[in-house]
Every structure is written in C-alpha cells, then in structure tokens.
N, C-alpha and C. Protein backbone atom coordinates (compact mmCIF):
# COMPACT_ATOMS: atom_id res chain seq x y z
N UNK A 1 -15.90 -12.92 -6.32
CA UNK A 1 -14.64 -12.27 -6.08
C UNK A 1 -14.28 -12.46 -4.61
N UNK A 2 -12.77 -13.13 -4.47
CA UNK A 2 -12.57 -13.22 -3.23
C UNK A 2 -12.18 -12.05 -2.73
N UNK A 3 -12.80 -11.28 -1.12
CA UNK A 3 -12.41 -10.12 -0.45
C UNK A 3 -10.71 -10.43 -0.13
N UNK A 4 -10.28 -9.16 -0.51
CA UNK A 4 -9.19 -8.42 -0.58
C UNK A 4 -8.49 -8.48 1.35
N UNK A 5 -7.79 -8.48 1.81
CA UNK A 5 -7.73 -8.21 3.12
C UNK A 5 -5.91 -8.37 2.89
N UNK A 6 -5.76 -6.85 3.55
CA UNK A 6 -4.12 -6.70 4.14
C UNK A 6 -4.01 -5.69 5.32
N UNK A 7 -3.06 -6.13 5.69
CA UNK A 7 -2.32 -5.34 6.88
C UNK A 7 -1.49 -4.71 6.89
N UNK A 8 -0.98 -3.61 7.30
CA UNK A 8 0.24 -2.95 7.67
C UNK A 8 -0.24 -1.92 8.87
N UNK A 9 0.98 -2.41 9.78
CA UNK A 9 1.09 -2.33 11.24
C UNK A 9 -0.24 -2.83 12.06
N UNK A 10 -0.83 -1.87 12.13
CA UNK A 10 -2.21 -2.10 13.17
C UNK A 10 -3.51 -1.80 12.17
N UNK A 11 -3.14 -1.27 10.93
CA UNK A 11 -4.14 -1.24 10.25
C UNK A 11 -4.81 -2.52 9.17
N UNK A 12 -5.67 -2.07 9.15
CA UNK A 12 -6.13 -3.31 7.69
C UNK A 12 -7.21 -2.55 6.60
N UNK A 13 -6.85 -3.05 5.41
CA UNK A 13 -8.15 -2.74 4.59
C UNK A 13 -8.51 -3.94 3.84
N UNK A 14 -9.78 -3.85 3.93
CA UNK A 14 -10.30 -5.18 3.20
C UNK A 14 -11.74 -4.79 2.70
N UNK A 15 -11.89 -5.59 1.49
CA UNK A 15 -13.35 -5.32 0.22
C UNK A 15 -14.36 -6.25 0.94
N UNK A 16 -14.45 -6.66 1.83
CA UNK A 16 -15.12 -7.42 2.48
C UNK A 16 -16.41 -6.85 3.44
N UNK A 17 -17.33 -6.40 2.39
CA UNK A 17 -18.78 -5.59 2.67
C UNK A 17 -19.00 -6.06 4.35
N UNK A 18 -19.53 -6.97 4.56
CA UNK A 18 -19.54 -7.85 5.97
C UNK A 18 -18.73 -6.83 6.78
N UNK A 19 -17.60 -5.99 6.91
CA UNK A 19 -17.08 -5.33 8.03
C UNK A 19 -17.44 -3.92 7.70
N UNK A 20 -17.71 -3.61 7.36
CA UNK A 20 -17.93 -2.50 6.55
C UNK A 20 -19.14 -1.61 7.87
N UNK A 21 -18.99 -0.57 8.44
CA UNK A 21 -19.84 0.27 9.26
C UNK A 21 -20.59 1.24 8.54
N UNK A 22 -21.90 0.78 8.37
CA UNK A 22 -22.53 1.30 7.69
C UNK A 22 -22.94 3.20 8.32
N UNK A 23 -23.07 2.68 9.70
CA UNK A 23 -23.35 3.64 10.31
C UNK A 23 -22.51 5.45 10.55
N UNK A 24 -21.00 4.42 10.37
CA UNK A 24 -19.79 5.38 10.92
C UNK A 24 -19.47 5.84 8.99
N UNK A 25 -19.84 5.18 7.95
CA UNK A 25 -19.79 5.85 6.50
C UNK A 25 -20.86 6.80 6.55
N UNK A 26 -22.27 6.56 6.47
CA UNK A 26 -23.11 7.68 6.85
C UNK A 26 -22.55 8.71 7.41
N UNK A 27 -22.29 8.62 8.66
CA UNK A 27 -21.59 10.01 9.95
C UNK A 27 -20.91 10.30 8.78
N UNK A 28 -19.94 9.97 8.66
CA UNK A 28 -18.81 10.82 7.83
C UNK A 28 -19.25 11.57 6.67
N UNK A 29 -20.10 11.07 5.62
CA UNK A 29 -20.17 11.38 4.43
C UNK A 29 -21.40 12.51 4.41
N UNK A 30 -22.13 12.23 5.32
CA UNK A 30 -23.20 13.15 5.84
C UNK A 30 -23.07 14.34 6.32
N UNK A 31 -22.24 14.14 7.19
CA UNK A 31 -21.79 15.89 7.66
C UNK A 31 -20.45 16.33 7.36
N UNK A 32 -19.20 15.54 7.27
CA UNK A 32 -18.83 16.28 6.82
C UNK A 32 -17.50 16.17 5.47
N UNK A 33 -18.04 15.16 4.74
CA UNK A 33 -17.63 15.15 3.08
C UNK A 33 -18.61 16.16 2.66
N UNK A 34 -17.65 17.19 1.97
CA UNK A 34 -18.22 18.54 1.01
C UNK A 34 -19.20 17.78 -0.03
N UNK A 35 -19.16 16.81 -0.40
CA UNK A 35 -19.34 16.50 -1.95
C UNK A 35 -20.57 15.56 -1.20
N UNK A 36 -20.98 15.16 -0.09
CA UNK A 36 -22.42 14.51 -0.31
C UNK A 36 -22.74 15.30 1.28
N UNK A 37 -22.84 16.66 1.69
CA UNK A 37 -23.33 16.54 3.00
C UNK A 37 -25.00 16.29 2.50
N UNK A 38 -25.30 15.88 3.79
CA UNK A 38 -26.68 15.28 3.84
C UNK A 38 -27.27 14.29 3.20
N UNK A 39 -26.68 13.56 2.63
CA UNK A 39 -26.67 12.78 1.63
C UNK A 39 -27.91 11.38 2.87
N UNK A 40 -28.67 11.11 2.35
CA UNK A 40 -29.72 9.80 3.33
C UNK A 40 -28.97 8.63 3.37
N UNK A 41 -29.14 8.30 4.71
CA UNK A 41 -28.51 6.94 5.03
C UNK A 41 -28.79 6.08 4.02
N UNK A 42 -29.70 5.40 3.43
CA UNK A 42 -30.39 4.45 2.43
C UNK A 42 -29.87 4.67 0.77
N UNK A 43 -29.39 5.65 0.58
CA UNK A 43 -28.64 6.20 -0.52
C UNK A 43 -27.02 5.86 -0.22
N UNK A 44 -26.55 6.01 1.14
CA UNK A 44 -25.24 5.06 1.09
C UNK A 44 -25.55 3.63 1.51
N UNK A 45 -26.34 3.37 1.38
CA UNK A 45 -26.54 2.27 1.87
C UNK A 45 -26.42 1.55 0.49
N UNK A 46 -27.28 2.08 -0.51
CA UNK A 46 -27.51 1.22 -1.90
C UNK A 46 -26.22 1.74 -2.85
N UNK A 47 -25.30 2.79 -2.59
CA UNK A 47 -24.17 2.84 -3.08
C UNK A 47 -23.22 1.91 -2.99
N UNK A 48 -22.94 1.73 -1.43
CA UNK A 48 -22.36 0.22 -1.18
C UNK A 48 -22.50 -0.43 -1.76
N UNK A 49 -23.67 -0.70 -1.50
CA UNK A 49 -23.99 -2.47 -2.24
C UNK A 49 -24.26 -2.61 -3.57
N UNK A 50 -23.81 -1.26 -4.54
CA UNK A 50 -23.72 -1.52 -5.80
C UNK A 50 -21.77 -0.60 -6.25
N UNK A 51 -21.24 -1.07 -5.06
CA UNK A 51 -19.92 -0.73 -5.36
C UNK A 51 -18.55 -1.67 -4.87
N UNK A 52 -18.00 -1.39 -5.67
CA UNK A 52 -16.57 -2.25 -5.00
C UNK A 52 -16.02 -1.80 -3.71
N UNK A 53 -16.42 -1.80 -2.54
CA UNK A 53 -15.94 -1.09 -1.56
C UNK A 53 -14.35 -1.84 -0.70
N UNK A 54 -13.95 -0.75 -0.06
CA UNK A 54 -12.62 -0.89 0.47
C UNK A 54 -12.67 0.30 1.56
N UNK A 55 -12.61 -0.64 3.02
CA UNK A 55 -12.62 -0.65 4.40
C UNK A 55 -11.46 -0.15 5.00
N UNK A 56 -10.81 0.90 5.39
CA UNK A 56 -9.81 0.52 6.08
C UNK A 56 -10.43 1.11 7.87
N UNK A 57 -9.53 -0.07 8.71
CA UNK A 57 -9.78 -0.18 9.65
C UNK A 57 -8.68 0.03 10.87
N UNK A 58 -8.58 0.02 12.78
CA UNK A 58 -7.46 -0.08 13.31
C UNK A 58 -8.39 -0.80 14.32
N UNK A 59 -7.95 -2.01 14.42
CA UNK A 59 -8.99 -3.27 15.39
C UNK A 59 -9.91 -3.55 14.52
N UNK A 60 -11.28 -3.06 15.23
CA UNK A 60 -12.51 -3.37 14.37
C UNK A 60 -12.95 -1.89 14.26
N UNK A 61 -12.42 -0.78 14.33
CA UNK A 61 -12.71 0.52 14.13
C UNK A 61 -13.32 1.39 12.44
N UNK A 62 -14.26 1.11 11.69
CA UNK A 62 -13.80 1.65 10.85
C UNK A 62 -13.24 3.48 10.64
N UNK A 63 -12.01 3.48 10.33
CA UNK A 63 -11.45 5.09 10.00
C UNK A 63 -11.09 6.05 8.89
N UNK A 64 -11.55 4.57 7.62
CA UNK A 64 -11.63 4.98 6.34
C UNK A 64 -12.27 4.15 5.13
N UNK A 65 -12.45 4.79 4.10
CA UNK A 65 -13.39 4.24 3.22
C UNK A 65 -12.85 4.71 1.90
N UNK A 66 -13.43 3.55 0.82
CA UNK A 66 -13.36 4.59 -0.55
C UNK A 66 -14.66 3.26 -1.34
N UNK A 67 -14.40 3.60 -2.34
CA UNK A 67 -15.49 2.86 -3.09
C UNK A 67 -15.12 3.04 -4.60
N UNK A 68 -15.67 2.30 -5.23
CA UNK A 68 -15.09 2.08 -6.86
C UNK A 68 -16.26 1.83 -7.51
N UNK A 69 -16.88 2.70 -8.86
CA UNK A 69 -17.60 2.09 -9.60
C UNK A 69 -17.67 1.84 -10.74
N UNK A 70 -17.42 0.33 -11.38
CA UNK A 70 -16.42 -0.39 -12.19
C UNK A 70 -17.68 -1.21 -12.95
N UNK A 71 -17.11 -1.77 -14.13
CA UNK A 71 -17.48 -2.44 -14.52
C UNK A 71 -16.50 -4.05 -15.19
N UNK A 72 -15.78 -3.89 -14.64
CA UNK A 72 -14.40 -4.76 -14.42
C UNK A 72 -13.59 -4.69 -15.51
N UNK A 73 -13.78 -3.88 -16.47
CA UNK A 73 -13.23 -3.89 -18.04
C UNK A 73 -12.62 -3.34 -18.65
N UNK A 74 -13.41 -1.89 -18.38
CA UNK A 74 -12.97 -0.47 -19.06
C UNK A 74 -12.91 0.54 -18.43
N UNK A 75 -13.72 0.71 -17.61
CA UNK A 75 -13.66 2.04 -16.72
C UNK A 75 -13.99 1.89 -14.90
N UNK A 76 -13.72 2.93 -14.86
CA UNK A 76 -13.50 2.92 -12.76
C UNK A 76 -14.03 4.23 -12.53
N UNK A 77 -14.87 4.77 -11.65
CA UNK A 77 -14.98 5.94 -10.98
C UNK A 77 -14.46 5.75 -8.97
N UNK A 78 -13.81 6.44 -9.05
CA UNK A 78 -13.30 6.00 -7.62
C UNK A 78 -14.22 7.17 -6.46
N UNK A 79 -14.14 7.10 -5.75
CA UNK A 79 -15.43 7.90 -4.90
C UNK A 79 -15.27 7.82 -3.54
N UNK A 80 -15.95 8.94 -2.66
CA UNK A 80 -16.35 8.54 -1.67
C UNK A 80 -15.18 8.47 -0.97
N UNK A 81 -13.81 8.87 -1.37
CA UNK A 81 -12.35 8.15 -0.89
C UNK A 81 -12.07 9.33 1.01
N UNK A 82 -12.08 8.55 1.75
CA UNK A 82 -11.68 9.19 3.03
C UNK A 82 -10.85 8.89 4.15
N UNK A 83 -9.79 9.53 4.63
CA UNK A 83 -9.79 8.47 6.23
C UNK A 83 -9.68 10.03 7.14
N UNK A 84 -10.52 9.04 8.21
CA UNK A 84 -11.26 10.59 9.66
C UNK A 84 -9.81 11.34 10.36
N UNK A 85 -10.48 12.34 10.27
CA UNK A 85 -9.56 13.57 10.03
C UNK A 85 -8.06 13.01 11.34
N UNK A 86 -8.78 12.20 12.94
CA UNK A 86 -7.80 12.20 13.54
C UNK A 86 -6.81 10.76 13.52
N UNK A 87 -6.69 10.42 11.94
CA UNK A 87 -5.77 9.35 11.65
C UNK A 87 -5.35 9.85 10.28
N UNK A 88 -5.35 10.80 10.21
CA UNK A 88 -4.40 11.03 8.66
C UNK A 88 -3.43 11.68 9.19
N UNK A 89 -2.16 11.76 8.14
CA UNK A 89 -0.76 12.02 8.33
C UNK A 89 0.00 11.10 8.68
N UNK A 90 -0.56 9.89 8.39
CA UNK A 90 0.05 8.81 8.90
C UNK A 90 0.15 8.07 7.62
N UNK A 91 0.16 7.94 6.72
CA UNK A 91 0.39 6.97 5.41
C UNK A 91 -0.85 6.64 4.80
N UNK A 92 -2.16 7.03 5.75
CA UNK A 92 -2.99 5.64 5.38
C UNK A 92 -4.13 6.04 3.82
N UNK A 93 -3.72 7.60 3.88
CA UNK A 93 -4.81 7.84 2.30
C UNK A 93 -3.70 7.17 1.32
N UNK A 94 -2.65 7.37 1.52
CA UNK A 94 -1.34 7.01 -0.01
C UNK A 94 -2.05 5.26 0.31
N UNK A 95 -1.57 4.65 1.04
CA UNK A 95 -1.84 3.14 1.27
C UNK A 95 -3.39 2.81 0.31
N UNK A 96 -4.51 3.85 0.95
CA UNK A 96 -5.51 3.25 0.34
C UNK A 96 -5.82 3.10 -1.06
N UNK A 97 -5.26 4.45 -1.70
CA UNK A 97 -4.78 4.11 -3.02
C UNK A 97 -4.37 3.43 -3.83
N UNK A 98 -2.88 3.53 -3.11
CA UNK A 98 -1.84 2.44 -3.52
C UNK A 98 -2.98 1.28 -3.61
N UNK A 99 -3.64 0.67 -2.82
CA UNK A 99 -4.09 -0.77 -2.59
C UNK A 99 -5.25 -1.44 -3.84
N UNK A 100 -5.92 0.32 -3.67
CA UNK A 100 -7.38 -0.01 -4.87
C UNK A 100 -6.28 -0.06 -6.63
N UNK A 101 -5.15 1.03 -6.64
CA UNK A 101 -4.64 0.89 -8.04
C UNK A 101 -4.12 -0.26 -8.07
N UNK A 102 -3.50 -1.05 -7.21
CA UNK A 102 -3.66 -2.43 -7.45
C UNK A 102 -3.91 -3.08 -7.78
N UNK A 103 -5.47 -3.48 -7.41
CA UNK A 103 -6.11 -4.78 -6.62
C UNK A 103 -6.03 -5.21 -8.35
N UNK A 104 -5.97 -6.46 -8.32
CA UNK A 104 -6.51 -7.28 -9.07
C UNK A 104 -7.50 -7.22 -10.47
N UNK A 105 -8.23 -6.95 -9.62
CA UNK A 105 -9.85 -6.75 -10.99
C UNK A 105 -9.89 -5.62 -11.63
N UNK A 106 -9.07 -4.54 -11.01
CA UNK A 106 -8.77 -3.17 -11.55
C UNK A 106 -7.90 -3.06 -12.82
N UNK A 107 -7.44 -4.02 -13.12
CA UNK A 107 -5.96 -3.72 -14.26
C UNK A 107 -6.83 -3.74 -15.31
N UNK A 108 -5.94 -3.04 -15.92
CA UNK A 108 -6.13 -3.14 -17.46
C UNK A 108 -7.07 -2.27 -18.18
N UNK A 109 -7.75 -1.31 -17.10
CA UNK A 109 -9.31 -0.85 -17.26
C UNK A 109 -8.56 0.27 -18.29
N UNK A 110 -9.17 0.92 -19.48
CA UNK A 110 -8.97 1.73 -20.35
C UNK A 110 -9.05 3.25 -19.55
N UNK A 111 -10.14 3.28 -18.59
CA UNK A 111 -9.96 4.66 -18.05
C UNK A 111 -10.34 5.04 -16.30
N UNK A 112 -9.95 5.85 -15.72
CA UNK A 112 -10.00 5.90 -14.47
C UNK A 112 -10.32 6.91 -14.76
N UNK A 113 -11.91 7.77 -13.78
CA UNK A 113 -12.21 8.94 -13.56
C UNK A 113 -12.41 9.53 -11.68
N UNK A 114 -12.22 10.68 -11.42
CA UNK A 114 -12.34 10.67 -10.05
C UNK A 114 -12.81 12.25 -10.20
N UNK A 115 -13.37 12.61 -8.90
CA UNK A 115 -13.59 14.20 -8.88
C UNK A 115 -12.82 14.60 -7.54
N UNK A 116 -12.08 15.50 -7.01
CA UNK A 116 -11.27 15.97 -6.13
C UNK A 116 -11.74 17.60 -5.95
N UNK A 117 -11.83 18.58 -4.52
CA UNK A 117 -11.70 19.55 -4.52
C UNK A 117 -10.45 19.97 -3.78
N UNK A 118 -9.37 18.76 -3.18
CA UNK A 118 -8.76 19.17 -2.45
C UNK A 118 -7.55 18.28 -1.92
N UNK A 119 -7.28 17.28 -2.92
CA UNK A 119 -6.64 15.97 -2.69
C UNK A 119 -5.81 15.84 -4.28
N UNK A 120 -5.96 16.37 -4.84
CA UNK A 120 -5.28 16.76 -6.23
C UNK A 120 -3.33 15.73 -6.10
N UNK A 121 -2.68 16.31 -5.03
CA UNK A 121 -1.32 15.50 -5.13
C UNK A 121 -1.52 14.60 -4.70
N UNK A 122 -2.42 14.30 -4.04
CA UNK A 122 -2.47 12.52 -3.39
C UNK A 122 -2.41 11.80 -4.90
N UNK A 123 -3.66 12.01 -5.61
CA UNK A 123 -3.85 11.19 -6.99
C UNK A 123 -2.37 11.42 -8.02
N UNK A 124 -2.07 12.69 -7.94
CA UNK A 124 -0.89 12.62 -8.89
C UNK A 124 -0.24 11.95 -8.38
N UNK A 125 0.53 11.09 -7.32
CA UNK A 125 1.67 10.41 -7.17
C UNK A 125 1.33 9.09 -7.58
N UNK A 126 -0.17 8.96 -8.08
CA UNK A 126 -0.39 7.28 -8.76
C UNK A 126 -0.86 7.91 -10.11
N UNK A 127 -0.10 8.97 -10.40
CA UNK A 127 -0.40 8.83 -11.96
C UNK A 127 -1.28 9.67 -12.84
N UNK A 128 -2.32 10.25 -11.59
CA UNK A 128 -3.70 10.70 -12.28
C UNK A 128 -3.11 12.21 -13.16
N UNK A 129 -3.73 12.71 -13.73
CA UNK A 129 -3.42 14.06 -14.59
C UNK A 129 -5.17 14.67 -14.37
N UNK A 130 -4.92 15.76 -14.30
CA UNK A 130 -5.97 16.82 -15.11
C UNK A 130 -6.59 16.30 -16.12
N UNK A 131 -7.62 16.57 -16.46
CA UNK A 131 -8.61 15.66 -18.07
C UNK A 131 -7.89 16.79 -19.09
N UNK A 132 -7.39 15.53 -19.96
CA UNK A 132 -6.72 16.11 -21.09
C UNK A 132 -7.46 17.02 -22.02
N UNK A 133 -8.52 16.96 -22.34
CA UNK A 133 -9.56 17.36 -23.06
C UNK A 133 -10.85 17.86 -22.75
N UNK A 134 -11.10 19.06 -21.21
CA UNK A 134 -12.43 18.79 -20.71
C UNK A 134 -13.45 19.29 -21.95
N UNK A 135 -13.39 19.62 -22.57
CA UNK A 135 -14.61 20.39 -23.75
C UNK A 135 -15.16 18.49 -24.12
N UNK A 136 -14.73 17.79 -23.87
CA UNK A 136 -15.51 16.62 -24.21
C UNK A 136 -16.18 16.09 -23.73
N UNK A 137 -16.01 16.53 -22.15
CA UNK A 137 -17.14 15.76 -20.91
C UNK A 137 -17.84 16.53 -20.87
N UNK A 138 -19.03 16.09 -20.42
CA UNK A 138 -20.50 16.77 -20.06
C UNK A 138 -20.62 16.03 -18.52
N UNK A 139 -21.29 16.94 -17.66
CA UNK A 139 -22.43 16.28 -16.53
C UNK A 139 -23.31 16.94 -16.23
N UNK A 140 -24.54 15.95 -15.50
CA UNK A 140 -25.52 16.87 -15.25
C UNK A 140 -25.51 16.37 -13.81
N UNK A 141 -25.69 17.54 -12.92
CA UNK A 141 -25.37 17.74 -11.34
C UNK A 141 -25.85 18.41 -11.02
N UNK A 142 -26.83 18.06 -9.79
CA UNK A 142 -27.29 18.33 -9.08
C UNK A 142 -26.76 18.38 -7.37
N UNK A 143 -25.83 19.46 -7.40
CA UNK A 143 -25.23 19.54 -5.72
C UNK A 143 -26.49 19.90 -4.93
N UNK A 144 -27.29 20.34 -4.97
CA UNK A 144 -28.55 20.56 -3.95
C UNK A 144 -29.22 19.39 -3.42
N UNK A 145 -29.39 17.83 -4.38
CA UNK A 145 -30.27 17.12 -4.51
C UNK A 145 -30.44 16.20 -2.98
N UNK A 146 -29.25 16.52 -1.89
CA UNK A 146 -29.84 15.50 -0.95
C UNK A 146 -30.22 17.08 0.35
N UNK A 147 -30.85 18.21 -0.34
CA UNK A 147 -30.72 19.09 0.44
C UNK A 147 -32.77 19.13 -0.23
N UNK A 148 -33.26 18.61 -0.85
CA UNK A 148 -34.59 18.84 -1.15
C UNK A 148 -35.95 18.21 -0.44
C-alpha cells in the first residue's frame, strides 16, 4: 500500500509509519488519553505496527495521530484518534477524519466501530450514529490492565 501523504496549509498527514514519533504517541497516550493512561511504550509500539496509522504533522512536528484496525473488507475500528491539546480549534480533528473516511482502502467496509467519551459530534458530522442495537454487543475490558 502506497503511504497516503496530503497537505493543507502548514499541515500534513500521512500513513507513512517511517515519520511517525514513536516517542511523542507514547507521551500523549500515556498520560494523558483517558482511555490508555499508562498504557507501556512497547504496547504502542506493537499497536502501530499492527495498524493502519495516520500522522498528522506541522514541519516535522508530530501533533496528531489516529490509527485504524481493519481488515481491508468489512470492518474498521478507528482508535487512538488525537491532536495535542495546543493545536486544536483549528480544523485539524474534522480534517483527520475527513481524510481516514476517505482514504482509499477504507471504502466499502460493511461496518465502522469506534469508542468516544467525549468527541461524540466530531463523528456525527461523518455520519457515525449511536449502536443501533447495543443488547447485541458484548466486551470484555479490562480498564485497569496497563495499571497492574
């Protein structure tokens, strides 16, 4: 799969693992994304590299991230979706969206799942709804598990 790479203004996002700051995703997702604090470097490390990832950047800065886990066909879990707190309000979470409902390898997939505690209208303006039916999903979760 050829990496993805666009621009608008000074920004860029691109699927292109190679730019990707491994270090500055850790920081973030570690302390302070609700949904993985503490989460071990080596655990985003092997998430990456078993995900469709998407970079967004301003120079060589990374200031946002999301990640996709797909199987190119039928389904998508989108994840991990962020940009650092002192560059939002500026377009760039709608953009990153916009870019992954896009891309290419994404169409056609029968279902898109995501979990949100706090981003709920971002996803509705591409479409997403509430689960029509939750009495049908099950999970088993463990929020403690990078706290053991």
């Amino acid at each position: 799969m050829t990496p993805l790479t666009i621009y608008k203004n000074d920004f860029l996002i691109s699927t292109d693992k190679s730019k990707l700051d491994l270090d500055s995703i850790h920081d973030f997702l570690s302390t302070k994304a609700y949904w993985s604090l503490n989460i071990p470097k080596e655990k985003v490390h092997t998430a990456i590299q078993n995900s469709l990832c998407f970079g967004v950047y301003q120079n060589e800065k990374q200031i946002g991230f999301a990640r996709v886990i797909t199987d190119f066909s039928t389904i998508a879990y989108l994840g991990d979706v962020y940009i650092l707190e002192e560059y939002r309000g500026q377009g760039l979470s709608k953009w990153l969206i916009e870019t992954i409902m896009n891309y290419e390898n994404l169409q056609g997939l029968r279902r898109w799942i995501l979990l949100t505690g706090d981003a709920h209208e971002l996803y509705r303006r591409f479409g997403w709804t509430d689960i029509a039916d939750p009495a049908k999903w099950m999970e088993l979760h463990d929020k403690n598990v990078y706290s053991k």
